[in-house]
N, C-alpha and C. Protein backbone atom coordinates (compact mmCIF):
# COMPACT_ATOMS: atom_id res chain seq x y z
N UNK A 1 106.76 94.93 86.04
CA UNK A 1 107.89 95.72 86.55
C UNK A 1 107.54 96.29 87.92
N UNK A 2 108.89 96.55 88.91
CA UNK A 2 108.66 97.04 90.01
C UNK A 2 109.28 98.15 90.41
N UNK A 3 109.09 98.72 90.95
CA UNK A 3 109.75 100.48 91.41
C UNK A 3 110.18 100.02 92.97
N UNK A 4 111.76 100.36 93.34
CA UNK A 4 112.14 99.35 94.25
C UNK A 4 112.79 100.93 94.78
N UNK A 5 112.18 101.95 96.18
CA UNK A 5 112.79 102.76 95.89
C UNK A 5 113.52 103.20 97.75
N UNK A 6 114.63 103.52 97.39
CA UNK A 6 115.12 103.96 98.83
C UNK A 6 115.31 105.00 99.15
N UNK A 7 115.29 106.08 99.87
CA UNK A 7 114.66 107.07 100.73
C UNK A 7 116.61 107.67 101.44
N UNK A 8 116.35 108.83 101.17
CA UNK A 8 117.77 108.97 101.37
C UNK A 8 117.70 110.89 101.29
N UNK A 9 119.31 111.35 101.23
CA UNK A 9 119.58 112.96 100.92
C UNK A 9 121.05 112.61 99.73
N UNK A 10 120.28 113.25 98.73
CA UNK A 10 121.88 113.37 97.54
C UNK A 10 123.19 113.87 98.50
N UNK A 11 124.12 113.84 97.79
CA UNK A 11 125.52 114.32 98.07
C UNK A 11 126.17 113.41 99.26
N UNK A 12 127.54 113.54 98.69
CA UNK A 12 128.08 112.72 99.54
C UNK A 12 128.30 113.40 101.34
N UNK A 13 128.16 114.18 101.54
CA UNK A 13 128.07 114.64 102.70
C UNK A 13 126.89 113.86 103.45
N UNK A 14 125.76 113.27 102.79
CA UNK A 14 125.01 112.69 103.09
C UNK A 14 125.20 110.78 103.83
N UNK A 15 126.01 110.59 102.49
CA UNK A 15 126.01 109.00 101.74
C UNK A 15 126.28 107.79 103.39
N UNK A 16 126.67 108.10 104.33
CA UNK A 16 126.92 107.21 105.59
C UNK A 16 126.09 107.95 106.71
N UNK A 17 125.52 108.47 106.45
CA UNK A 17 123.95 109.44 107.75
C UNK A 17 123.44 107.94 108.55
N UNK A 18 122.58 108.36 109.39
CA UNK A 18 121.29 107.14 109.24
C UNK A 18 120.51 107.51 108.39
N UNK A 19 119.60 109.33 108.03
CA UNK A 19 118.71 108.97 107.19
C UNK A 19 118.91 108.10 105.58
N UNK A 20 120.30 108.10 105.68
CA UNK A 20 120.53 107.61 104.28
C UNK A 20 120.65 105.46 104.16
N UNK A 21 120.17 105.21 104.84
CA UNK A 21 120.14 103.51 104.86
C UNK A 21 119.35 103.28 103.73
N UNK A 22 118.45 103.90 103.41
CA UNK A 22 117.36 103.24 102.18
C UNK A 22 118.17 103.95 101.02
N UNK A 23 119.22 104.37 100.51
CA UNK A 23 119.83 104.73 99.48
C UNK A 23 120.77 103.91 99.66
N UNK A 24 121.42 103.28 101.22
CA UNK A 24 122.57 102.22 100.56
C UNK A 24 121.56 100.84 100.50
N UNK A 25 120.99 100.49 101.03
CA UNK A 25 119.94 99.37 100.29
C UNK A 25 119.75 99.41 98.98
N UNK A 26 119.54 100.06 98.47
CA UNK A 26 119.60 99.99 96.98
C UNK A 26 120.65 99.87 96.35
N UNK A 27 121.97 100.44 96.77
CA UNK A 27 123.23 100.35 96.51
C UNK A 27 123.63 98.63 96.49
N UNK A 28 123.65 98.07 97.81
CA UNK A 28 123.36 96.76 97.67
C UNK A 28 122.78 95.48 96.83
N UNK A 29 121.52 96.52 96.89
CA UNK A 29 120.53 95.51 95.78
C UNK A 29 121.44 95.55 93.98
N UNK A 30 122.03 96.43 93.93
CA UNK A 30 122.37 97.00 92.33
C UNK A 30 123.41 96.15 92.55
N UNK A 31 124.72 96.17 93.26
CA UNK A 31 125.99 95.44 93.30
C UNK A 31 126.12 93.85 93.14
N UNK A 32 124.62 93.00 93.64
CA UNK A 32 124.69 91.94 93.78
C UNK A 32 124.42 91.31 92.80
N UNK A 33 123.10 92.42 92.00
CA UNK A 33 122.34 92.00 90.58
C UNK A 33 123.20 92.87 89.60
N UNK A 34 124.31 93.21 89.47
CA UNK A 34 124.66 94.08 88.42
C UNK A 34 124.08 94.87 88.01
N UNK A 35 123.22 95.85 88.76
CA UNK A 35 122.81 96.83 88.49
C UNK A 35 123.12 98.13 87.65
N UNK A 36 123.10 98.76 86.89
CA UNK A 36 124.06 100.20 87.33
C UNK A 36 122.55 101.63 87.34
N UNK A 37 123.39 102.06 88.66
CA UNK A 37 121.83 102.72 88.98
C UNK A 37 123.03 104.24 88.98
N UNK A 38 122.64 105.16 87.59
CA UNK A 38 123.20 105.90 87.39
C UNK A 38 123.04 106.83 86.24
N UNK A 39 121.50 106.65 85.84
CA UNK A 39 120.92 107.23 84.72
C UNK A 39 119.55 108.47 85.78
N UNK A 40 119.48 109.53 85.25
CA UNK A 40 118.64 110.55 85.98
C UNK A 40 117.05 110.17 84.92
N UNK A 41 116.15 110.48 86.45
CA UNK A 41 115.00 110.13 85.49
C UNK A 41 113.88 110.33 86.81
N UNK A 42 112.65 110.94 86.44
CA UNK A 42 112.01 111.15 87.48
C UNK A 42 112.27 111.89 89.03
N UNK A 43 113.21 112.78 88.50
CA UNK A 43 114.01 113.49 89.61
C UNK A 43 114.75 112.64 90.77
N UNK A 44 115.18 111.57 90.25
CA UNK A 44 116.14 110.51 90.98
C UNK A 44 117.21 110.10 89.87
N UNK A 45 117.92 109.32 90.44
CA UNK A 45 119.19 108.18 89.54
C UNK A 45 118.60 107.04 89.94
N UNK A 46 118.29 106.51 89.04
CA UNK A 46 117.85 104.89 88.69
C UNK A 46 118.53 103.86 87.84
N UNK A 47 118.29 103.02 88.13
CA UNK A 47 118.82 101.77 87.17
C UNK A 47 117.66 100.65 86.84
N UNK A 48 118.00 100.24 86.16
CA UNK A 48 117.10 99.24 85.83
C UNK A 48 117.58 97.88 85.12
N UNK A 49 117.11 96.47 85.70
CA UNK A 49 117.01 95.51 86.02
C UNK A 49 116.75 94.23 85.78
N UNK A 50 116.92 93.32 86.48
CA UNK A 50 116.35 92.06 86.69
C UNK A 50 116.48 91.57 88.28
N UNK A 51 115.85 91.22 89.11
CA UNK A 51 116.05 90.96 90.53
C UNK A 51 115.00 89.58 90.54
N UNK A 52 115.35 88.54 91.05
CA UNK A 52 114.15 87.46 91.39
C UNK A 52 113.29 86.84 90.09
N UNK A 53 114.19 87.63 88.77
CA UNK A 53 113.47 87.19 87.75
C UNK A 53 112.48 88.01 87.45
N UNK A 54 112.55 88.97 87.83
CA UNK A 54 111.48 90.33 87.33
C UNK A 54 112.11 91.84 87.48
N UNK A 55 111.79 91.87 86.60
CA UNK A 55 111.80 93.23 85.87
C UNK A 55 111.75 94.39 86.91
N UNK A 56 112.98 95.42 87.24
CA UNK A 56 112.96 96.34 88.34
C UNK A 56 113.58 97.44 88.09
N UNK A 57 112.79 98.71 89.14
CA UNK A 57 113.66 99.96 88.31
C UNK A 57 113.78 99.80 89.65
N UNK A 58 115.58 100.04 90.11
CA UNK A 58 115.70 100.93 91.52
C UNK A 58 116.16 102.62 91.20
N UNK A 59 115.45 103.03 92.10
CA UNK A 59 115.68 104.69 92.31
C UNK A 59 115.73 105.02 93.70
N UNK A 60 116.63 106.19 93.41
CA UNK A 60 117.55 107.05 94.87
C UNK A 60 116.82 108.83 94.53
N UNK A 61 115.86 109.45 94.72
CA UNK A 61 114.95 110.25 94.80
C UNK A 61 116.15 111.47 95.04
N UNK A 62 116.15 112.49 94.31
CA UNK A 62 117.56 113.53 94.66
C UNK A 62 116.52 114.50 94.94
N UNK A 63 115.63 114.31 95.46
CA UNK A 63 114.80 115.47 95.94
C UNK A 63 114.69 116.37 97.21
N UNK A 64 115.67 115.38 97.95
CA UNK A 64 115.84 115.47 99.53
C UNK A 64 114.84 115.37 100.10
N UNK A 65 115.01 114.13 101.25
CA UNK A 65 114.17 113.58 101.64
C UNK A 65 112.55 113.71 102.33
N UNK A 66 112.76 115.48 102.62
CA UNK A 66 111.08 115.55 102.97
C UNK A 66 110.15 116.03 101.58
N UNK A 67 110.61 115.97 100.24
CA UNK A 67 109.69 116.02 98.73
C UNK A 67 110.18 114.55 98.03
N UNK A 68 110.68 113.49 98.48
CA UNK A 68 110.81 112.25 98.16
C UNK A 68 109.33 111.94 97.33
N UNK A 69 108.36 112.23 98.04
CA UNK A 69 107.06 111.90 96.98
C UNK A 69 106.79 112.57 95.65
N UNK A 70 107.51 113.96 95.46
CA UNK A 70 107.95 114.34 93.94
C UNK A 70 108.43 113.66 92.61
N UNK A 71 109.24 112.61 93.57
CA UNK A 71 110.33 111.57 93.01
C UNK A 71 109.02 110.68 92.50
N UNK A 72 108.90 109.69 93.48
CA UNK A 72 108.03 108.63 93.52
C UNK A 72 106.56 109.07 92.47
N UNK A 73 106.41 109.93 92.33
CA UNK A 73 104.81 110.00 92.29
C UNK A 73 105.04 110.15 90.16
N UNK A 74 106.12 110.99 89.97
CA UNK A 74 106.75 111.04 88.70
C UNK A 74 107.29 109.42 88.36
N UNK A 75 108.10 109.06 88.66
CA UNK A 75 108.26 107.53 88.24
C UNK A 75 107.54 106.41 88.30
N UNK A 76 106.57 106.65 89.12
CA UNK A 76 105.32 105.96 89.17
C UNK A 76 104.64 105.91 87.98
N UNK A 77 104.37 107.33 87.37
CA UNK A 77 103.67 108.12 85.83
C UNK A 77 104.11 107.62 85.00
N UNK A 78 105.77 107.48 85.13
CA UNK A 78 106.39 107.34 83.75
C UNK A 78 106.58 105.63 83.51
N UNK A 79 106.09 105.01 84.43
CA UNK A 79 106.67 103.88 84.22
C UNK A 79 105.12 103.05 84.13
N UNK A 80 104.44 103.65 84.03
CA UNK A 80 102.54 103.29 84.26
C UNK A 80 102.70 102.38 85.39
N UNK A 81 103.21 102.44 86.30
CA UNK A 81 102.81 101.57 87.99
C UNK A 81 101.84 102.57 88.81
N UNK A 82 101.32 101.60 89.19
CA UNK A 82 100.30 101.88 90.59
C UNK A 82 101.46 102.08 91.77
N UNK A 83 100.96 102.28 93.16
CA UNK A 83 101.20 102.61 93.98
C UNK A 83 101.66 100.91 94.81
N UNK A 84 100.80 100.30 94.68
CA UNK A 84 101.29 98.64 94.92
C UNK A 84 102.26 98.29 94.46
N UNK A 85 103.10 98.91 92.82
CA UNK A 85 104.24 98.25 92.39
C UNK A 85 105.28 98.74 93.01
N UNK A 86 104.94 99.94 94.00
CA UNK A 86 106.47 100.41 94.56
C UNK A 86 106.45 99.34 95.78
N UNK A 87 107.61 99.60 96.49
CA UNK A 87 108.35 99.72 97.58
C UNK A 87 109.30 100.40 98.10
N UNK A 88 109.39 100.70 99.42
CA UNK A 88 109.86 101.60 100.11
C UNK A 88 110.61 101.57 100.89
N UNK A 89 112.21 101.69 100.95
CA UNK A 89 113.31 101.05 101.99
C UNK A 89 113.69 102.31 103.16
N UNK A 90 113.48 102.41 103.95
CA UNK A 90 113.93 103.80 104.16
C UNK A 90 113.81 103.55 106.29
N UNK A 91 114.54 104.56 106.40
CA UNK A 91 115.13 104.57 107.95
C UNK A 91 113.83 104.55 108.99
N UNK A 92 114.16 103.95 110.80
CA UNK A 92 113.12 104.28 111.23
C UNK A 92 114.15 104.65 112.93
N UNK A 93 113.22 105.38 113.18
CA UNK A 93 113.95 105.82 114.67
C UNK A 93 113.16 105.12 115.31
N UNK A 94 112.02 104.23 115.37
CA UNK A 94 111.33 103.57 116.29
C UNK A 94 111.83 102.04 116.18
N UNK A 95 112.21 101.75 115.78
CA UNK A 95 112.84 100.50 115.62
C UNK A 95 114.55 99.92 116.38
N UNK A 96 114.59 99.64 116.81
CA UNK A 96 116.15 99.74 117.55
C UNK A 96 117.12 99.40 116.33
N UNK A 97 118.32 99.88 117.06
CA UNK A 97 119.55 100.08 115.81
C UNK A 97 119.20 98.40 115.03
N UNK A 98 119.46 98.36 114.13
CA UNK A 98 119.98 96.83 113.63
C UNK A 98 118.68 96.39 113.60
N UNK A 99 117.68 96.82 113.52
CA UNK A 99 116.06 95.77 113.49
C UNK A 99 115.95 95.79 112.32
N UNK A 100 115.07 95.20 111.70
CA UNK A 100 114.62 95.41 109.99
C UNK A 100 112.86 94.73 109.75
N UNK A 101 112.32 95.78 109.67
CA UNK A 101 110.51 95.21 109.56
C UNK A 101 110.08 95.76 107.99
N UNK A 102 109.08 94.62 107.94
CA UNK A 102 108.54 94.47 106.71
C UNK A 102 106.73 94.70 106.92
N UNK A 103 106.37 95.68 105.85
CA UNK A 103 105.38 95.81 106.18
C UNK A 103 104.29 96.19 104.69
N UNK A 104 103.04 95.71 104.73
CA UNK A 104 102.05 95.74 103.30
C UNK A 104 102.07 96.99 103.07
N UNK A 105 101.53 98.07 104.43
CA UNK A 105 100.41 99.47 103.78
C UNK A 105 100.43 99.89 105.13
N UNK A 106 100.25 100.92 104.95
CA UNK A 106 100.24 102.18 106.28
C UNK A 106 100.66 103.25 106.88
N UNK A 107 100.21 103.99 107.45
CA UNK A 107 100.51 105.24 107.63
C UNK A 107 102.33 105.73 107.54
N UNK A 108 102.42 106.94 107.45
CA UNK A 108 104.32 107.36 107.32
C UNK A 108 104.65 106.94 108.79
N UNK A 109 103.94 107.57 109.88
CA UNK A 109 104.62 107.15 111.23
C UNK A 109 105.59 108.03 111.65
N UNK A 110 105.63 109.18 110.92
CA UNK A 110 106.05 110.10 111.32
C UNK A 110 107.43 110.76 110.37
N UNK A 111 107.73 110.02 109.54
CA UNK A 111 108.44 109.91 108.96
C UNK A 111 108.50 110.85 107.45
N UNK A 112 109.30 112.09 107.45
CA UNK A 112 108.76 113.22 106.79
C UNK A 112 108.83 113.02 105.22
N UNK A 113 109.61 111.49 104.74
CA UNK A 113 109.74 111.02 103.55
C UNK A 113 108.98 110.33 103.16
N UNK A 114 108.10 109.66 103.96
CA UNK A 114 106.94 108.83 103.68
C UNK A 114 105.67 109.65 104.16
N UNK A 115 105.32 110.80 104.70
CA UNK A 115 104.54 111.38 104.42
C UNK A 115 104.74 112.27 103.11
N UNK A 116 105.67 112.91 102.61
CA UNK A 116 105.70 113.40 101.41
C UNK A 116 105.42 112.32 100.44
N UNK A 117 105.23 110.71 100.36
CA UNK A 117 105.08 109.77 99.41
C UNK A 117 103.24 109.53 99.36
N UNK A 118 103.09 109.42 100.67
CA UNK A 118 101.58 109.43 100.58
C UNK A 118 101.02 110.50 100.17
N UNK A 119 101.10 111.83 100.65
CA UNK A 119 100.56 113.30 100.15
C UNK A 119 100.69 112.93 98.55
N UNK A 120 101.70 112.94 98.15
CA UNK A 120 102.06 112.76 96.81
C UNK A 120 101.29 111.75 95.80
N UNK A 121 101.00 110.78 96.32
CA UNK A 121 100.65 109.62 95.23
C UNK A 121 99.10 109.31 95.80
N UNK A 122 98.93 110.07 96.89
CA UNK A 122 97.75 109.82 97.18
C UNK A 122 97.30 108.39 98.10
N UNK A 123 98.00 107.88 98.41
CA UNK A 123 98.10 106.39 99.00
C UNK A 123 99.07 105.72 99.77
N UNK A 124 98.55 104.64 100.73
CA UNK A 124 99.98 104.35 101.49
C UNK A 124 99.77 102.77 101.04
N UNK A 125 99.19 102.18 100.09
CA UNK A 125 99.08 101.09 99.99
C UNK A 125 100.22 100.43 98.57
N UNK A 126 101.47 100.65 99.42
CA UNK A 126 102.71 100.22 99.20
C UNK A 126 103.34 99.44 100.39
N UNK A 127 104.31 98.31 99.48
CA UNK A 127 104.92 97.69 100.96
C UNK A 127 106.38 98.38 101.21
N UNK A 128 106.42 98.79 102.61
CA UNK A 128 107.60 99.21 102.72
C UNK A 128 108.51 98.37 103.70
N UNK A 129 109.64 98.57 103.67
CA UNK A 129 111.08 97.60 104.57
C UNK A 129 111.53 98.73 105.30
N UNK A 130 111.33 98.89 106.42
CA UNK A 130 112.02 99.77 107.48
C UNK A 130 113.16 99.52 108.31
N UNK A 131 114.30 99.88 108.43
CA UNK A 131 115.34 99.64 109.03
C UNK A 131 115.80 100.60 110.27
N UNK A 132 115.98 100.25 111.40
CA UNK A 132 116.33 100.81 112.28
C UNK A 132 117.33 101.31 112.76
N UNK A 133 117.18 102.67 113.06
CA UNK A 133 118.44 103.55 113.81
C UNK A 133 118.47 104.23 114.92
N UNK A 134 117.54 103.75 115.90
CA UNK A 134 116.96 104.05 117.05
C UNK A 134 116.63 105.61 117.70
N UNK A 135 116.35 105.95 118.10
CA UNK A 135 116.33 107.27 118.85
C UNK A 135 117.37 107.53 119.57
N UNK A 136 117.96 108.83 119.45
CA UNK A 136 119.08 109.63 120.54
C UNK A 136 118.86 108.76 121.64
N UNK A 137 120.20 108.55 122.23
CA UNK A 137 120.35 107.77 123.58
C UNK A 137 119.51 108.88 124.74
N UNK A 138 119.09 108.31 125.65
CA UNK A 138 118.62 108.66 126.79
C UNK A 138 119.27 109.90 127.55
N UNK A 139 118.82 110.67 127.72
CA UNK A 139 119.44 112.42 128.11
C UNK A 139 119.45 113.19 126.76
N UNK A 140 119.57 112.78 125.62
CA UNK A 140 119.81 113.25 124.31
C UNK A 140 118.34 114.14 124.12
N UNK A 141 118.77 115.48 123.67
CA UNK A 141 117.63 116.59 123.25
C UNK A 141 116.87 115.85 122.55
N UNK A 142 115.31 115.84 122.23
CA UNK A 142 114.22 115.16 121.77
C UNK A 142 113.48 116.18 120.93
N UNK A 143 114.39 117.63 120.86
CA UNK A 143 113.49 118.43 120.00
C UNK A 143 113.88 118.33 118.70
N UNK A 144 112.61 119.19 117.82
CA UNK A 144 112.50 118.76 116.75
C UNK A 144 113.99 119.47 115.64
N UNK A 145 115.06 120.00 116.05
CA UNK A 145 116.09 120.44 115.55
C UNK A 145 117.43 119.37 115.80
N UNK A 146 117.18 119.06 117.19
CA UNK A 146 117.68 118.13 117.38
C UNK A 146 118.17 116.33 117.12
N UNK A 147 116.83 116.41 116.76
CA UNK A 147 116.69 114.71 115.73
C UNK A 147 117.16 115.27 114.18
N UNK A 148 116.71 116.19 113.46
CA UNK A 148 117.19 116.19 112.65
C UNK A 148 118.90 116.35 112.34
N UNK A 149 119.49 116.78 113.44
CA UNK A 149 120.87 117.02 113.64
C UNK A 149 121.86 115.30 114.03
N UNK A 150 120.66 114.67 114.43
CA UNK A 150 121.19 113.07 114.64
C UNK A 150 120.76 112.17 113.33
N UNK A 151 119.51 112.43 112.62
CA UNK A 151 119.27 111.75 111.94
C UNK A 151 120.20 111.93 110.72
N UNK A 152 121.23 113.02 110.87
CA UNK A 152 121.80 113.47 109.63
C UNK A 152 123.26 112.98 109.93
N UNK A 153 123.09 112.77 111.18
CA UNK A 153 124.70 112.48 111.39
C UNK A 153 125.41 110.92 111.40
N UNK A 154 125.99 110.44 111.26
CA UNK A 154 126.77 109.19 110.79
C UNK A 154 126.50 108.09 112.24
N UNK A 155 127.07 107.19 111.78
CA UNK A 155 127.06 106.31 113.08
C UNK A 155 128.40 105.89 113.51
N UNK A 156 128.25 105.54 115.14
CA UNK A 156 129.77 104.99 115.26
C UNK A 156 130.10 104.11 114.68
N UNK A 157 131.64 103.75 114.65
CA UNK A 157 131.98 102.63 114.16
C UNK A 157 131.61 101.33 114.85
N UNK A 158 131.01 101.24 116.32
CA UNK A 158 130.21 100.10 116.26
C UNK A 158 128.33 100.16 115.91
N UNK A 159 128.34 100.98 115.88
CA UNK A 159 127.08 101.41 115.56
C UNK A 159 126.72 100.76 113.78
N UNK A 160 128.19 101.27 113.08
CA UNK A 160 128.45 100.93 111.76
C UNK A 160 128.04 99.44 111.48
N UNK A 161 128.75 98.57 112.02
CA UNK A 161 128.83 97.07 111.90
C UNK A 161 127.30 96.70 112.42
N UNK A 162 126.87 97.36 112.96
CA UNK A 162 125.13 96.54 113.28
C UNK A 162 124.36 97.30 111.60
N UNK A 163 124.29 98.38 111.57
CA UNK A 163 123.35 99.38 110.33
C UNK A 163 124.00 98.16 108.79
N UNK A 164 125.03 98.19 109.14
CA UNK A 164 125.37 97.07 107.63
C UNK A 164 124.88 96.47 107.48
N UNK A 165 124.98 95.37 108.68
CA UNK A 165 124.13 94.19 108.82
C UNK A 165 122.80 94.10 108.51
N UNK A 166 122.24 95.07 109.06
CA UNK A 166 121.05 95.56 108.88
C UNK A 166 120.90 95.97 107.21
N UNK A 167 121.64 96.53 106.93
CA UNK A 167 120.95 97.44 105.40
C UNK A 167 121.20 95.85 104.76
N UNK A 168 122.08 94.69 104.99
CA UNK A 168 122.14 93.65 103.88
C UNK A 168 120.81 92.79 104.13
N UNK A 169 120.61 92.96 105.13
CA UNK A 169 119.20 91.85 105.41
C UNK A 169 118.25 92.77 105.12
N UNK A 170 118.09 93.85 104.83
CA UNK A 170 116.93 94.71 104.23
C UNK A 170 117.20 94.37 102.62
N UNK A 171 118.13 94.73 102.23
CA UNK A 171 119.05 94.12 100.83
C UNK A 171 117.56 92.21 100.31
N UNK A 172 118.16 91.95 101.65
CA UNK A 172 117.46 90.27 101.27
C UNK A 172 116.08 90.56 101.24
N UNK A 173 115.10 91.31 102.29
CA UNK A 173 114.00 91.44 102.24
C UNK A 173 113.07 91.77 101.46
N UNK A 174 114.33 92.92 99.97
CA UNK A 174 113.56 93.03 98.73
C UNK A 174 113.73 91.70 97.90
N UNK A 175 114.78 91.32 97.89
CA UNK A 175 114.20 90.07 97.20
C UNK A 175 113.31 89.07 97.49
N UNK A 176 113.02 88.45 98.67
CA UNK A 176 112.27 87.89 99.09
C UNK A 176 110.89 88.29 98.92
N UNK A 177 110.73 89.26 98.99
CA UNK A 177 109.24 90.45 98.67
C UNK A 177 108.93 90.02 97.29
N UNK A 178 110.15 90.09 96.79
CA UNK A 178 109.71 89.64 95.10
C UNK A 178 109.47 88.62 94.63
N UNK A 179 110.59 87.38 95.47
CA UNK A 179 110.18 86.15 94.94
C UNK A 179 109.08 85.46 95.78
N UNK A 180 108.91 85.48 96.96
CA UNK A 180 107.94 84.25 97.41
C UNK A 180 106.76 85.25 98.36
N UNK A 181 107.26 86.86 98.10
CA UNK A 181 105.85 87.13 98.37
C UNK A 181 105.71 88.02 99.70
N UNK A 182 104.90 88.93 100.12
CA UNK A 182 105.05 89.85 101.58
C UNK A 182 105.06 88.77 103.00
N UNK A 183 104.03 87.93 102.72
CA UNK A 183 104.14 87.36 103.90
C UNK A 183 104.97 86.49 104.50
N UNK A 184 105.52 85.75 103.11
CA UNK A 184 106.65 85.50 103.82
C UNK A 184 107.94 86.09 104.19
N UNK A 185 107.97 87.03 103.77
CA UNK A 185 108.87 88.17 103.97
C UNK A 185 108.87 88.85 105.45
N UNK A 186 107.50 88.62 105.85
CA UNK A 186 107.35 88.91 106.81
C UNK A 186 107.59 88.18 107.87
N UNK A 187 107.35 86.99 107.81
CA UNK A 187 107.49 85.60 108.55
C UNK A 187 109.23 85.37 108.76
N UNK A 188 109.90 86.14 107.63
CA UNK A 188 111.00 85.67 107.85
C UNK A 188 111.60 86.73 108.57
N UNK A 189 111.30 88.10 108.39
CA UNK A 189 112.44 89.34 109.13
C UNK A 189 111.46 90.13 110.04
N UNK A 190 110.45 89.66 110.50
CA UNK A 190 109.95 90.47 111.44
C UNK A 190 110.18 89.67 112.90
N UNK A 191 110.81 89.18 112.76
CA UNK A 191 110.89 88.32 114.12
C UNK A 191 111.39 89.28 115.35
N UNK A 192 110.82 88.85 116.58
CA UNK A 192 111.35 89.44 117.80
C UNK A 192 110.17 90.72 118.05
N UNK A 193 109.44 91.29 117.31
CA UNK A 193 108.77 92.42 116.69
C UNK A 193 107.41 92.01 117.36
N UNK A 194 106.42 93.04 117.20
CA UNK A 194 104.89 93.24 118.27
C UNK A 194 104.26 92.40 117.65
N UNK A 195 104.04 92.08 115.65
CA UNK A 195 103.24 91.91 114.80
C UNK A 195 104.00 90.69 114.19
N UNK A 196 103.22 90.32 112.83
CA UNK A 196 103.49 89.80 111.65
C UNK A 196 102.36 90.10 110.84
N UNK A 197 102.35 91.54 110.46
CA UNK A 197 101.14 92.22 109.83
C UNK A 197 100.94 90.76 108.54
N UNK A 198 99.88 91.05 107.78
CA UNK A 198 99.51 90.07 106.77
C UNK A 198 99.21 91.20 106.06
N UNK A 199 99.36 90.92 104.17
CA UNK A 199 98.79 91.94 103.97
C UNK A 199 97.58 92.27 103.59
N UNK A 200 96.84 93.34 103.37
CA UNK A 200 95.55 94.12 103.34
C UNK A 200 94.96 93.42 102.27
N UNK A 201 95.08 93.34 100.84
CA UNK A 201 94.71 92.62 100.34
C UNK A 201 96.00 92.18 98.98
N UNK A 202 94.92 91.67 98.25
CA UNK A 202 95.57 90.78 97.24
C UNK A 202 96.87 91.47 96.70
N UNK A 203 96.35 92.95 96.04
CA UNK A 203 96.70 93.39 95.06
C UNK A 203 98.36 94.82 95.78
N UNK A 204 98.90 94.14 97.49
CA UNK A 204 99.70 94.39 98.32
C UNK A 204 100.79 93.67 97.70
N UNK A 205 100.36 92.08 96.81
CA UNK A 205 101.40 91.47 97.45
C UNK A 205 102.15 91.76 95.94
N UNK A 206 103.51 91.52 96.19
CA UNK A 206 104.39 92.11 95.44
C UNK A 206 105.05 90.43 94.34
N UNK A 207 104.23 90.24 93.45
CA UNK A 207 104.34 89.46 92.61
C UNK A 207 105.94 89.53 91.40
N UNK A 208 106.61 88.73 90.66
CA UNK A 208 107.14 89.34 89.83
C UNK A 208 106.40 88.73 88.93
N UNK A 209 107.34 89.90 88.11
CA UNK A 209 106.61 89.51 86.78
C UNK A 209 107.25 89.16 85.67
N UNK A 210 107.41 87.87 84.92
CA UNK A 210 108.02 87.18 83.92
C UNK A 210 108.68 87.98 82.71
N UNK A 211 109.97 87.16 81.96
CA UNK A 211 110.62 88.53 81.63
C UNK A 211 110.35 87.65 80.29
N UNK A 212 109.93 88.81 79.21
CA UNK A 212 109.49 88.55 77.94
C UNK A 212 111.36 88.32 76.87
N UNK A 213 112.23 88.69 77.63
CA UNK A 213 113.71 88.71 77.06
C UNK A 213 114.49 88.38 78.03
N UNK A 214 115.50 88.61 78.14
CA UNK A 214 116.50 88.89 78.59
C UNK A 214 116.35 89.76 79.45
N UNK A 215 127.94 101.13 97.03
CA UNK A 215 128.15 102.36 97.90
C UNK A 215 129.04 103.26 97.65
C-alpha cells in the first residue's frame, strides 16, 4: 500500500488558491480511479483504493498547511508505512506557472508544508511531485506577509487553464510513479528542467504492490 498525499488548506475559501494544487491532484487522482476520498482519519479525509494496480490511501491533511506533518506522520502509524511509501503533491513558487517536477528525496526548499513533513516523520526520503505557481510578478512585494497573501489567493482565469493542465499531468505523474517507477517518471515530466535527479536508493522507488482481492 501507498500513502499518496496532497498538501493543501481545508475549507472552501481555500479549494482554487495556488497553495491548494496538491489537494486538487488528489481530487483528480480519486475521479479517474473512482475514488471516494471522504472518510476522516489521521487528521485528514482520505479514501482508499486501487491506482496502477496497487493498493492506495489518498489523503488531503485538514491540518492547515504549515502542521501538514501532524497529518502525514499519524497515517503513516496507522497504516504501518515507512516514509518511502508516501508521496507528496504539493505547490512550488520556484518552478514557473504550469511546470511539474518529480523528485526521489530532499530537502522542503522552503516550503512550510514540507518542512512540517520532515520535522514530523523525521525524514525527507519520500518522493515528491511539485507543481508550479511561480513567484509574484516582478515589482510584486517579496515579503514574508506578502507571499503568503499570493500564495493564498486564486489564479487568473488564464493563469487557471495553465495550473489545470498542470495539476492533470501531476494527476499522471502519480501514476506513473506507481506503475513503471521514479525514474521514469522522471524521464518523462521533468523535461526542460536543470536535472533528471535518479533516485537515492533502492528502497525511493515507489513499487506497487499486488492486490491479494479485489473538485
Amino acid at each position: 500500500m501507498k500513502l499518496i498525499v496532497g498538501l493543501g488548506n481545508p475549507g472552501k475559501e481555500y479549494a482554487l488558491t495556488r497553495h491548494n494544487v496538491g489537494f486538487r491532484c488528489i481530487n483528480r487522482v480519486a475521479r479517474k480511479h473512482n475514488i471516494s476520498v471522504d472518510r476522516k482519519r489521521g487528521k485528514a479525509i482520505i479514501g482508499e483504493g486501487v491506482v496502477a494496480g496497487g493498493k492506495v490511501v489518498l489523503a488531503k491533511p485538514q491540518t492547515f498547511m504549515n502542521a501538514s506533518g501532524e497529518s502525514v506522520r499519524l497515517l503513516l502509524q496507522q497504516y504501518g508505512l515507512q516514509p518511502a511509501d508516501a508521496m507528496i503533491v504539493y505547490d512550488d513558487m520556484d518552478l514557473p506557472l504550469g511546470k511539474v517536477r518529480v523528485r526521489p528525496c530532499g530537502g522542503a526548499g522552503g516550503h512550510h508544508g514540507m518542512e512540517s513533513i520532515i520535522r514530523s516523520t523525521g525524514s525527507d526520503e519520500f518522493p515528491r511531485i511539485r507543481i508550479g505557481i511561480s513567484h509574484p510578478a516582478a515589482g510584486v512585494s517579496q515579503q514574508p506577509d506578502d507571499v503568503v497573501e499570493y500564495v493564498l489567493s486564486g489564479f487568473s482565469p488564464e493563469e487557471e487553464k495553465v495550473a489545470d493542465e498542470a495539476i492533470g499531468r501531476a494527476a499522471e505523474a502519480v501514476e506513473v510513479i506507481l506503475s513503471e517507477g521514479l525514474e521514469q517518471a522522471m524521464n518523462r515530466f521533468n523535461q526542460n528542467g536543470t536535472s533528471k535527479e535518479k533516485p537515492r536508493s533502492a528502497s525511493s522507488r515507489m513499487e506497487t504492490t499486488p492486490l491479494d482481492s479485489n473538485e
